[in-house]
Each structure stands twice: as structure tokens, then as C-alpha cells.
PDB file of N, CA and C in Angstrom:
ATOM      1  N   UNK A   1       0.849  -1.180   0.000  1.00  0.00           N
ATOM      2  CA  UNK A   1       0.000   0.000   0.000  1.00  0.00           C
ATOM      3  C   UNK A   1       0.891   1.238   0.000  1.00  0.00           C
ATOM      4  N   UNK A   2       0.685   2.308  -0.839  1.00  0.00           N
ATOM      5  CA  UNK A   2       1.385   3.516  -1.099  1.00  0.00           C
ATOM      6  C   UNK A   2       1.243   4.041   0.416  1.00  0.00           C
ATOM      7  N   UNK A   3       2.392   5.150   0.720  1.00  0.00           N
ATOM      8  CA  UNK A   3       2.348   5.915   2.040  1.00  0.00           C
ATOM      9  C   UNK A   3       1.398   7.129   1.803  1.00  0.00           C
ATOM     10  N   UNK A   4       1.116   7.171   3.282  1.00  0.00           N
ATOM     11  CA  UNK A   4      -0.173   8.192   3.636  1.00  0.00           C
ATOM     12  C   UNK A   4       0.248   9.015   4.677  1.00  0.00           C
ATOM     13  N   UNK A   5      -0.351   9.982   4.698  1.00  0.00           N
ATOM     14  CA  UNK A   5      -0.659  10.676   5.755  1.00  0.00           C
ATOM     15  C   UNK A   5      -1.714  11.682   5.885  1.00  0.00           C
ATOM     16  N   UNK A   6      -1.792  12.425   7.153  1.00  0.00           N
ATOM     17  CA  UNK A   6      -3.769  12.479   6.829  1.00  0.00           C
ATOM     18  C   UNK A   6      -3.323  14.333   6.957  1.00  0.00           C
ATOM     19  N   UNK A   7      -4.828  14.529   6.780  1.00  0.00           N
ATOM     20  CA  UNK A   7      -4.753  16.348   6.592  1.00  0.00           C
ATOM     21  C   UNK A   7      -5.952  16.571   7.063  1.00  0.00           C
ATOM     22  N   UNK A   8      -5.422  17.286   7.108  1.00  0.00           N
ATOM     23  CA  UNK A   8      -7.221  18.366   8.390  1.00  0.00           C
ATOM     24  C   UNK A   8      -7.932  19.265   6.898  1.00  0.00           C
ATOM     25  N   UNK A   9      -9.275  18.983   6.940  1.00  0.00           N
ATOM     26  CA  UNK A   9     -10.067  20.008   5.791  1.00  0.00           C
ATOM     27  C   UNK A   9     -11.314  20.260   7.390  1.00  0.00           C
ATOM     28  N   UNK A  10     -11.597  21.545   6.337  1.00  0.00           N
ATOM     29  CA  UNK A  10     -12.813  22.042   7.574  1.00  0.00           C
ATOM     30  C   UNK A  10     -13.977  22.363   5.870  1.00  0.00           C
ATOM     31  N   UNK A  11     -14.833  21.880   6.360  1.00  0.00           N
ATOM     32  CA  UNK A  11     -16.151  21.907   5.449  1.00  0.00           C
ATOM     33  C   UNK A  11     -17.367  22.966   6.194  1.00  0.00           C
ATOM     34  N   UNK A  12     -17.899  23.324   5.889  1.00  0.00           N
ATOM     35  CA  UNK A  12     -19.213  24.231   6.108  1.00  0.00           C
ATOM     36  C   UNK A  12     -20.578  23.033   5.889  1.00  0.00           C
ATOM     37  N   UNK A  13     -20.685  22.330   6.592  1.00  0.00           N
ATOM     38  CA  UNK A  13     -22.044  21.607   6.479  1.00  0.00           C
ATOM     39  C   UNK A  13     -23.267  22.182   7.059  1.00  0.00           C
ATOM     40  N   UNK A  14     -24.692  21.573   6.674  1.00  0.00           N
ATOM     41  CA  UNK A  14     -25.997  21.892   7.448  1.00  0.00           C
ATOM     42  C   UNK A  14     -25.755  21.321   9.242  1.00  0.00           C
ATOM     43  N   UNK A  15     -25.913  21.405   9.954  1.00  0.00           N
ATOM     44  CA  UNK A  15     -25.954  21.628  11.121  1.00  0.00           C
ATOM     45  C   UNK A  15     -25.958  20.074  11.783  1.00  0.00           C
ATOM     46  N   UNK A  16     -26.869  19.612  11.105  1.00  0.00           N
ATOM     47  CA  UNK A  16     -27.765  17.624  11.425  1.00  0.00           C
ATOM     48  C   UNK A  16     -26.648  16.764  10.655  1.00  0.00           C
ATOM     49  N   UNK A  17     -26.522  17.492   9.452  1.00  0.00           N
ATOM     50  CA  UNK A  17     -25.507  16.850   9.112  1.00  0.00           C
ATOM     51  C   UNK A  17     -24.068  16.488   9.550  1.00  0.00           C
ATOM     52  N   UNK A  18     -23.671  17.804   9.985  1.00  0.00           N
ATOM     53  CA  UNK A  18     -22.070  17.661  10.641  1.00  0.00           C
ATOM     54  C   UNK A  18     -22.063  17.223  11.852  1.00  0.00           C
ATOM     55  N   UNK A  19     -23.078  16.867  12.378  1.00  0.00           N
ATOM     56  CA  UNK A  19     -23.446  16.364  13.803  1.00  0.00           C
ATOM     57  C   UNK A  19     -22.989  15.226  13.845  1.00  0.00           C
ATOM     58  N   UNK A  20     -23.518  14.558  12.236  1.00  0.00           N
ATOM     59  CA  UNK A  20     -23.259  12.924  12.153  1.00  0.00           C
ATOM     60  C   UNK A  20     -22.727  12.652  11.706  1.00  0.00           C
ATOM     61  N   UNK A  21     -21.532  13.470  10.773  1.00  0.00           N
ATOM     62  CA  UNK A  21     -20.410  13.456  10.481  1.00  0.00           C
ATOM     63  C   UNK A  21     -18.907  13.094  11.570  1.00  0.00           C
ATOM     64  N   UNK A  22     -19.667  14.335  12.715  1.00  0.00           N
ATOM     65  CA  UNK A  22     -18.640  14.380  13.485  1.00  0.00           C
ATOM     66  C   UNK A  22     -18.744  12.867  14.366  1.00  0.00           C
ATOM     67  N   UNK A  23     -20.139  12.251  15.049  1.00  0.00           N
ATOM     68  CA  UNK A  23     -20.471  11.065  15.411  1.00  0.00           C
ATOM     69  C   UNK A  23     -20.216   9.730  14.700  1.00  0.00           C
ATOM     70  N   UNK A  24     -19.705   9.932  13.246  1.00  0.00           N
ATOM     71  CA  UNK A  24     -19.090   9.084  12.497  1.00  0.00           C
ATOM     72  C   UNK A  24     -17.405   8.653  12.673  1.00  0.00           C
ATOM     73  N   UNK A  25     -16.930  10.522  12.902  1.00  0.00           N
ATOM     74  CA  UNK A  25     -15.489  10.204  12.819  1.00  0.00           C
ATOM     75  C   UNK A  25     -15.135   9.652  14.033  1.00  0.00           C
ATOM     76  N   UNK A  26     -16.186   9.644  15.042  1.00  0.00           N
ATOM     77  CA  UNK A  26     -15.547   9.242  16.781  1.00  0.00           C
ATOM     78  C   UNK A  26     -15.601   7.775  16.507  1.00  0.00           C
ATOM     79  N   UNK A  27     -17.012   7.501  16.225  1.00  0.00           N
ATOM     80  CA  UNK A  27     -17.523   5.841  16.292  1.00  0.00           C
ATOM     81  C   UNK A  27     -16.722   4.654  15.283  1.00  0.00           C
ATOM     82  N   UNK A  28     -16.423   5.580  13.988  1.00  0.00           N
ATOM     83  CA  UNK A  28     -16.046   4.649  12.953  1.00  0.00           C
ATOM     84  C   UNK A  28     -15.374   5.650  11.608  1.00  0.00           C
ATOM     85  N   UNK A  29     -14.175   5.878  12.214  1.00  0.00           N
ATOM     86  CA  UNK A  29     -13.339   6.825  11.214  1.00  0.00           C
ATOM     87  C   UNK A  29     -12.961   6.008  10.438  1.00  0.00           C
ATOM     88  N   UNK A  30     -12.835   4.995   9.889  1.00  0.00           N
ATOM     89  CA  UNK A  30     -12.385   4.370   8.589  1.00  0.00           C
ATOM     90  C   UNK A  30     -13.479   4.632   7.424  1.00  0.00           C
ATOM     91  N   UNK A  31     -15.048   4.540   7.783  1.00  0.00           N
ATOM     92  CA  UNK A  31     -15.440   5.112   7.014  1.00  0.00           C
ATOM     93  C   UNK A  31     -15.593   6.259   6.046  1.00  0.00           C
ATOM     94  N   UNK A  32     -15.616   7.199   7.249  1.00  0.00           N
ATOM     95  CA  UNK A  32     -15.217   8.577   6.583  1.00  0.00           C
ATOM     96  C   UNK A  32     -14.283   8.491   5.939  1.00  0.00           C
ATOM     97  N   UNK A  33     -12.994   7.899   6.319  1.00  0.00           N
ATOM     98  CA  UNK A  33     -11.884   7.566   5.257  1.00  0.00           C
ATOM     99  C   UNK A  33     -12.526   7.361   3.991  1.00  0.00           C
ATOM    100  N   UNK A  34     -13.455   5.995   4.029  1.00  0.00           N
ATOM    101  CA  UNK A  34     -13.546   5.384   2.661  1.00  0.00           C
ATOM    102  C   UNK A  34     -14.518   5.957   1.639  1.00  0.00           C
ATOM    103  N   UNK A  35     -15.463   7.201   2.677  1.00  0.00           N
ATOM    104  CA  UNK A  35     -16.433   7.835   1.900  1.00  0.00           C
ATOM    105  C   UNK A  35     -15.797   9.065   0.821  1.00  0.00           C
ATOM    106  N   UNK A  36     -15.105   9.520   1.909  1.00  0.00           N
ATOM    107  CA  UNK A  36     -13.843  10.496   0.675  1.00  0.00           C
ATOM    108  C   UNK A  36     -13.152   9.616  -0.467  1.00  0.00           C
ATOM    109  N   UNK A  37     -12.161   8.825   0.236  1.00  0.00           N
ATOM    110  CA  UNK A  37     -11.750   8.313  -1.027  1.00  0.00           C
ATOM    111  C   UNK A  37     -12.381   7.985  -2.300  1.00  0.00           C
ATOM    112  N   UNK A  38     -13.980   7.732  -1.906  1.00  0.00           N
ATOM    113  CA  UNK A  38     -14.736   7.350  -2.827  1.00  0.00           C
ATOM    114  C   UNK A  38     -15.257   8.548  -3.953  1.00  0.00           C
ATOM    115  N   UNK A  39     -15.597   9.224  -3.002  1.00  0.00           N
ATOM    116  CA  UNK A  39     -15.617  10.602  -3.384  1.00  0.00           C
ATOM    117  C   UNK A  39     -14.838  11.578  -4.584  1.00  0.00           C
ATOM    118  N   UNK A  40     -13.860  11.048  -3.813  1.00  0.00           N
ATOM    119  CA  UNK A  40     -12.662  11.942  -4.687  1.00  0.00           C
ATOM    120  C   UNK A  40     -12.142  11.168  -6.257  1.00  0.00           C
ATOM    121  N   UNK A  41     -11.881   9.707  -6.131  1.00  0.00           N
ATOM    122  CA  UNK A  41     -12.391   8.680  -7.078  1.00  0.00           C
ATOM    123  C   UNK A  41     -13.279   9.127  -8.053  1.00  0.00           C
ATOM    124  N   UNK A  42     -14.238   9.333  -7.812  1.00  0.00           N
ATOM    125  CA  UNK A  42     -15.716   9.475  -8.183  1.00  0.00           C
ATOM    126  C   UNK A  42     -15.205  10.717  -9.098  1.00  0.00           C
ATOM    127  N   UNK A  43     -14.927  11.540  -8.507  1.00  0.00           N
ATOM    128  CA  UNK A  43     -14.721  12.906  -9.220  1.00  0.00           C
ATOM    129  C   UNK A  43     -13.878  12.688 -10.521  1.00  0.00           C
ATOM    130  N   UNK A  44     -12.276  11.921  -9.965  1.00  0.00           N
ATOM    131  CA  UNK A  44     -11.329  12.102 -10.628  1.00  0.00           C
ATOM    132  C   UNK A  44     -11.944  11.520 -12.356  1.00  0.00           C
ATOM    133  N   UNK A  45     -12.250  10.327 -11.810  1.00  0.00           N
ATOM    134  CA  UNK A  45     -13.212   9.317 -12.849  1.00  0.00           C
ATOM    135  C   UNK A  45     -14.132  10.671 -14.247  1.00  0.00           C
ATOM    136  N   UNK A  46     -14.925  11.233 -13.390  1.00  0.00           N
ATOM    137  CA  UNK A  46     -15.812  11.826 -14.381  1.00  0.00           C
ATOM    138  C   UNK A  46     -15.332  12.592 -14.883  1.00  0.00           C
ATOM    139  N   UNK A  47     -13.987  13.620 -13.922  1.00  0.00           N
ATOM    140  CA  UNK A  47     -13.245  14.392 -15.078  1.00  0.00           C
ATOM    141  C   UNK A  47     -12.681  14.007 -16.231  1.00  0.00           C
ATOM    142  N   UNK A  48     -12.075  12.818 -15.992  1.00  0.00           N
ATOM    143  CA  UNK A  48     -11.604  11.824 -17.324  1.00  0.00           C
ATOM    144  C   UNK A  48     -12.481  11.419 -17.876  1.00  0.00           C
ATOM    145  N   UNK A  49     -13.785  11.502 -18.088  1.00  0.00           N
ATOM    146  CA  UNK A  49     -14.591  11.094 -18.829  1.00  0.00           C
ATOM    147  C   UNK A  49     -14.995  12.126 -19.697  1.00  0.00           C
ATOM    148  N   UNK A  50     -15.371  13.369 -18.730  1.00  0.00           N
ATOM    149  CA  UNK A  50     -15.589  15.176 -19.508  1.00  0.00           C
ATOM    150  C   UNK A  50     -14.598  15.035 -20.754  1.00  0.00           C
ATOM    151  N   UNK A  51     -12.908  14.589 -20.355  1.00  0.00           N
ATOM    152  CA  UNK A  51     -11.738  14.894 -21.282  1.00  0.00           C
ATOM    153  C   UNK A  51     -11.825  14.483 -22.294  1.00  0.00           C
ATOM    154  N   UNK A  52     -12.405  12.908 -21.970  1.00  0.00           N
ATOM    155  CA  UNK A  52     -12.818  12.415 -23.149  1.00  0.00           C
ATOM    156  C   UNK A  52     -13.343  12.274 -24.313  1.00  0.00           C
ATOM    157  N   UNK A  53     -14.716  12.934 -23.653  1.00  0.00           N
ATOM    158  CA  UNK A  53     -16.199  13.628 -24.389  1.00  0.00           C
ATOM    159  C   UNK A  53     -15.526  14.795 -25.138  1.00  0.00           C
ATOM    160  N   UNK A  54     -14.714  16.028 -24.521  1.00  0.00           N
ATOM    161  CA  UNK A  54     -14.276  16.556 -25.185  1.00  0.00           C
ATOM    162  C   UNK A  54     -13.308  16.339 -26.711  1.00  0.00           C
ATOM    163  N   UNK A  55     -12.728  15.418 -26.508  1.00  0.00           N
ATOM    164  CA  UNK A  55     -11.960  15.029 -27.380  1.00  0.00           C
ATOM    165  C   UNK A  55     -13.065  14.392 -28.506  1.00  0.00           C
ATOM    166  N   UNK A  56     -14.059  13.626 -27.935  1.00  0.00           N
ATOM    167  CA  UNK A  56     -14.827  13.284 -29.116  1.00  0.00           C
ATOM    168  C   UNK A  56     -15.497  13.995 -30.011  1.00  0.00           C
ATOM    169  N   UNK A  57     -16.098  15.465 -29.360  1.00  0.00           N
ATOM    170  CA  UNK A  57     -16.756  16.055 -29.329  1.00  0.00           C
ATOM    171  C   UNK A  57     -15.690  17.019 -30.646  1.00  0.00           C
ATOM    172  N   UNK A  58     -14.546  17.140 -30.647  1.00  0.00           N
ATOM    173  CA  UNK A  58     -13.838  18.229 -31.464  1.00  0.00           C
ATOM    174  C   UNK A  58     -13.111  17.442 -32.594  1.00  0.00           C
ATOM    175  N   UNK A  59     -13.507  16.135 -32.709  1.00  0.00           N
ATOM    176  CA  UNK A  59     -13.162  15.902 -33.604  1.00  0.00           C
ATOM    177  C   UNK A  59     -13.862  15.540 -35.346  1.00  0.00           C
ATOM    178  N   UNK A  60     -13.931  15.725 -36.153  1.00  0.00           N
ATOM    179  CA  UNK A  60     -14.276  15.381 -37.062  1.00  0.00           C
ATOM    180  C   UNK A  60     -14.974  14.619 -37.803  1.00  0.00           C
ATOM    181  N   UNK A  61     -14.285  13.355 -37.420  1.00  0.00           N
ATOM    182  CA  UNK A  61     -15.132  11.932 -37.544  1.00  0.00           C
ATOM    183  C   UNK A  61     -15.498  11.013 -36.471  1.00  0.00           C
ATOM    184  N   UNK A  62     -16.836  10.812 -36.652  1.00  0.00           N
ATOM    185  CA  UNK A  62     -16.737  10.008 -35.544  1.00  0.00           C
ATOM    186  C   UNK A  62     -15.650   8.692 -35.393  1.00  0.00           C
ATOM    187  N   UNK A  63     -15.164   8.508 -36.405  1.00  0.00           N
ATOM    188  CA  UNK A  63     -14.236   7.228 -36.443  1.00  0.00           C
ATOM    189  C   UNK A  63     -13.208   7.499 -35.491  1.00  0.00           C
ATOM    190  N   UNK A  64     -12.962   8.486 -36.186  1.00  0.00           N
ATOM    191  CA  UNK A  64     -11.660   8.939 -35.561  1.00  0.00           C
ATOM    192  C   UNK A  64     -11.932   9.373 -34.194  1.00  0.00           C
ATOM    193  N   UNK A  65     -12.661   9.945 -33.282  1.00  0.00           N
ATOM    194  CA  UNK A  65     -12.974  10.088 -32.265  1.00  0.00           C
ATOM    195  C   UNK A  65     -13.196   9.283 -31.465  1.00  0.00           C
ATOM    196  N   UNK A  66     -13.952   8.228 -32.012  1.00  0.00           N
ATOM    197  CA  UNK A  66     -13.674   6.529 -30.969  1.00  0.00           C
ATOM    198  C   UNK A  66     -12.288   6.167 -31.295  1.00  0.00           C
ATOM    199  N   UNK A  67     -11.931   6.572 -32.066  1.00  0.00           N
ATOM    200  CA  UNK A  67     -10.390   5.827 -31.821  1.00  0.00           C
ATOM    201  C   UNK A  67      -9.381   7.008 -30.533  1.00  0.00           C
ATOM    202  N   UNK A  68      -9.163   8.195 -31.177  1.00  0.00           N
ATOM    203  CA  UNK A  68      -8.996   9.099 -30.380  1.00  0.00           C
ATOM    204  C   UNK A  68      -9.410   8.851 -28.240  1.00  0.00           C
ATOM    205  N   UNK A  69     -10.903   8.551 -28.476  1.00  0.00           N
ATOM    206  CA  UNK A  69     -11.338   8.591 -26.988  1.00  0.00           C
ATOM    207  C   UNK A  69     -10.400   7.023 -26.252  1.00  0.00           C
ATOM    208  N   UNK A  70     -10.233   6.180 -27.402  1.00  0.00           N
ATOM    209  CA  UNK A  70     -10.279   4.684 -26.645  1.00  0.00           C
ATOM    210  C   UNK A  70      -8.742   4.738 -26.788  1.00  0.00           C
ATOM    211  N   UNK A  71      -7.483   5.411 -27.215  1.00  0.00           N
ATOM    212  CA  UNK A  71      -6.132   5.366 -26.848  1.00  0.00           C
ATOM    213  C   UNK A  71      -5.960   6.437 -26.251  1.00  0.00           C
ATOM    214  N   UNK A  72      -6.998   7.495 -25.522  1.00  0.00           N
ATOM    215  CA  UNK A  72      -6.656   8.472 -24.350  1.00  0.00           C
ATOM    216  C   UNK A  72      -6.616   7.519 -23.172  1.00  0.00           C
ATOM    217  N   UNK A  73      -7.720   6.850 -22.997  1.00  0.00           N
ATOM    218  CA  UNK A  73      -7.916   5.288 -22.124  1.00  0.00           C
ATOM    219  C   UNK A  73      -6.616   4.847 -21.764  1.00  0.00           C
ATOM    220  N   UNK A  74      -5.647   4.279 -22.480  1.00  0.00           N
ATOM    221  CA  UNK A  74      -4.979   2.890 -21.952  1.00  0.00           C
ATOM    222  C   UNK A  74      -3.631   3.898 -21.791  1.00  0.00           C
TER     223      UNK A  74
END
């Protein structure tokens, strides 16, 4: 497993919410771990997908644009 280390973020939540946020990180902080990671995953994922779309999107042919989108991929 790659090395880690952790970092403090401060968020602005609704009130009920950060309540059970904060009752999460006491009871069962690995989650919160795994909900970010997922999170951030999640994000990274769809930006590479936007890049993609873009690339399909400016190109010419569609041929060439599935080819284009599917060797941005690998």
C-alpha cells in the first residue's frame, strides 16, 4: 500500500448533518476515510470522462474520435 498521511479540511455543512459526520469520525473513522476516497475517485473518474467527451466532441469523424477517446484510455 502507497504511504499516507492524513490532513485536516474544515467543510461548512448543514448543522444535522455535521453532527453525524462528526459522530461518524468518533464511532467509525475508517469510514469517513472510505467515503472520501470514494468521493474523490468518483470525481477524478468523471473528469476523465468530460476529457474524453471533449476530445470526441472536437473531432471530425466520428471514427476517428472513438479511436482518439479509446487510446486516451490505456
Amino acid at each position: 500500500m502507497p504511504e499516507s498521511r492524513s490532513v485536516n479540511l474544515v467543510v461548512n455543512l448543514p448543522v444535522e448533518l455535521a453532527d453525524e459526520v462528526e459522530r461518524l469520525q468518533r464511532t467509525d473513522p475508517e469510514f469517513i476515510e472510505k467515503v472520501l476516497a470514494y468521493g474523490l475517485v468518483r470525481r477524478a473518474v468523471f473528469a476523465r470522462l468530460r476529457g474524453v467527451t471533449a476530445l470526441h466532441r472536437s473531432s471530425s469523424s466520428p471514427v476517428e474520435s472513438t479511436y482518439e477517446a479509446s487510446s486516451e484510455l490505456t
